[in-house]
N, C-alpha and C. Protein backbone atom coordinates (compact mmCIF):
# COMPACT_ATOMS: atom_id res chain seq x y z
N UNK A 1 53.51 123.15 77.95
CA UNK A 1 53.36 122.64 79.30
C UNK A 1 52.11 121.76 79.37
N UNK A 2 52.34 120.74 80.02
CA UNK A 2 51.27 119.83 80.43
C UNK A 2 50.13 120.36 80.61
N UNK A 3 48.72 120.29 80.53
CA UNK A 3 47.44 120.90 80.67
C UNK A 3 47.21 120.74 82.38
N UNK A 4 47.18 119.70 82.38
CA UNK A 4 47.02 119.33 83.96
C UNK A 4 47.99 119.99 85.25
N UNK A 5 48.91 120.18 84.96
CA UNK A 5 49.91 120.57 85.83
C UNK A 5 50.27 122.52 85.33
N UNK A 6 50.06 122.83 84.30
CA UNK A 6 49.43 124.27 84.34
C UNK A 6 48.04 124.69 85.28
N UNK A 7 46.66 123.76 84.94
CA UNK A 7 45.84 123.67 85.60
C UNK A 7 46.01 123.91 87.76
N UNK A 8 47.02 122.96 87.77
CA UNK A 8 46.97 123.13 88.97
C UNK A 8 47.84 124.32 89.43
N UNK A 9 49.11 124.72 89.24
CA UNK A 9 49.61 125.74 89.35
C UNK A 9 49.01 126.84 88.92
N UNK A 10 47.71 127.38 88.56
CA UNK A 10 46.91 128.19 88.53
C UNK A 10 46.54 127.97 89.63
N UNK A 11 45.97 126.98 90.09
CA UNK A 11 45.24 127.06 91.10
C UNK A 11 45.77 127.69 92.41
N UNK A 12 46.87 127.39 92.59
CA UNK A 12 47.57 126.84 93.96
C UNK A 12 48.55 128.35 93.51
N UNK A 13 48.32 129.17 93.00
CA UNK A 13 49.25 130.38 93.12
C UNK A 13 48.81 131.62 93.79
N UNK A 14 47.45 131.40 93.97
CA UNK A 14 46.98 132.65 95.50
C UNK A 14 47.68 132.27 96.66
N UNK A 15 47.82 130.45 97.00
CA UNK A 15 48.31 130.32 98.34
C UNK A 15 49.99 130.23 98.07
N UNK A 16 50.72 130.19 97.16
CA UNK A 16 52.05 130.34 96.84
C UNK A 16 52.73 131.63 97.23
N UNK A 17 51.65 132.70 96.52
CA UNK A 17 51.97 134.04 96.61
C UNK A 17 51.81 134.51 98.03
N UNK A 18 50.82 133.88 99.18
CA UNK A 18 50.34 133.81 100.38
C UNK A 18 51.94 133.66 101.23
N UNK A 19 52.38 132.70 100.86
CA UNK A 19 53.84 132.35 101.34
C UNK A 19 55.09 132.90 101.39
N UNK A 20 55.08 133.83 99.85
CA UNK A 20 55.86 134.60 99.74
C UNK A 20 56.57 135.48 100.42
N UNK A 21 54.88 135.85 100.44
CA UNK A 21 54.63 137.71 100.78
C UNK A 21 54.37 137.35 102.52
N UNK A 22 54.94 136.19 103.07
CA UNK A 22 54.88 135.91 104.79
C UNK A 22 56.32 136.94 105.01
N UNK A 23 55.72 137.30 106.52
CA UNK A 23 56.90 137.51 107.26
C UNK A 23 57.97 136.83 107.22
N UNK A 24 57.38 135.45 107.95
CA UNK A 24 58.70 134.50 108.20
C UNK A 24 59.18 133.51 107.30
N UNK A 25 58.74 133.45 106.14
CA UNK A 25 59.58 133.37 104.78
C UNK A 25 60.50 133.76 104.42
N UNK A 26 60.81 135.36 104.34
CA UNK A 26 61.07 136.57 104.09
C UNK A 26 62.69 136.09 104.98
N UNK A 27 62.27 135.71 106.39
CA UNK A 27 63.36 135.85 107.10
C UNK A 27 64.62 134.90 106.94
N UNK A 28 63.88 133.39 106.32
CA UNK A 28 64.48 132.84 106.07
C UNK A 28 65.68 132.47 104.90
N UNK A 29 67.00 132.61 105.68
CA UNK A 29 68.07 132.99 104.55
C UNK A 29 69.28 131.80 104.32
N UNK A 30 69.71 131.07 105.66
CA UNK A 30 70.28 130.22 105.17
C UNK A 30 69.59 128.82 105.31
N UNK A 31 70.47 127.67 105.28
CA UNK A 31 70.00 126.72 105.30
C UNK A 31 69.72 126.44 106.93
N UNK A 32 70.25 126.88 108.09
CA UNK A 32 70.15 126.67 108.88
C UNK A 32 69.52 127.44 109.41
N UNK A 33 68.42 128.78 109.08
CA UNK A 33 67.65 129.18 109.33
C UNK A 33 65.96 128.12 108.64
N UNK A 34 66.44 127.63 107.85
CA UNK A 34 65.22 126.43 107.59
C UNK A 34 65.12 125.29 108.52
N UNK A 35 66.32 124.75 109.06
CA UNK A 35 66.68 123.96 109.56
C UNK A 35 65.76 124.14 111.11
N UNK A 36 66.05 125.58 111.41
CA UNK A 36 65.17 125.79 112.57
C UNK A 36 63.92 126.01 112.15
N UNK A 37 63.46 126.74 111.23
CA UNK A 37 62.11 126.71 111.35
C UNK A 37 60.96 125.20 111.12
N UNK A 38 61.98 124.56 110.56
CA UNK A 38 61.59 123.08 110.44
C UNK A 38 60.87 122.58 111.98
């Protein structure tokens, strides 16, 4: 894997995992539940 783009996906995986582990992530199941939260 690229150095640079490993580099950053280290970085940026506390706030990834942040997203995850959301409530209203979680809830979202179809496409038209994105559609609204959009």
């Amino acid at each position: 894997m690229n150095v640079r783009l490993k580099r950053i996906q280290t970085a940026i995986e506390p706030l990834r995992q942040e997203i995850i582990n959301h409530k209203v992530y979680s809830e979202i199941k179809t496409l038209r539940d994105l559609k609204i939260f959009m």
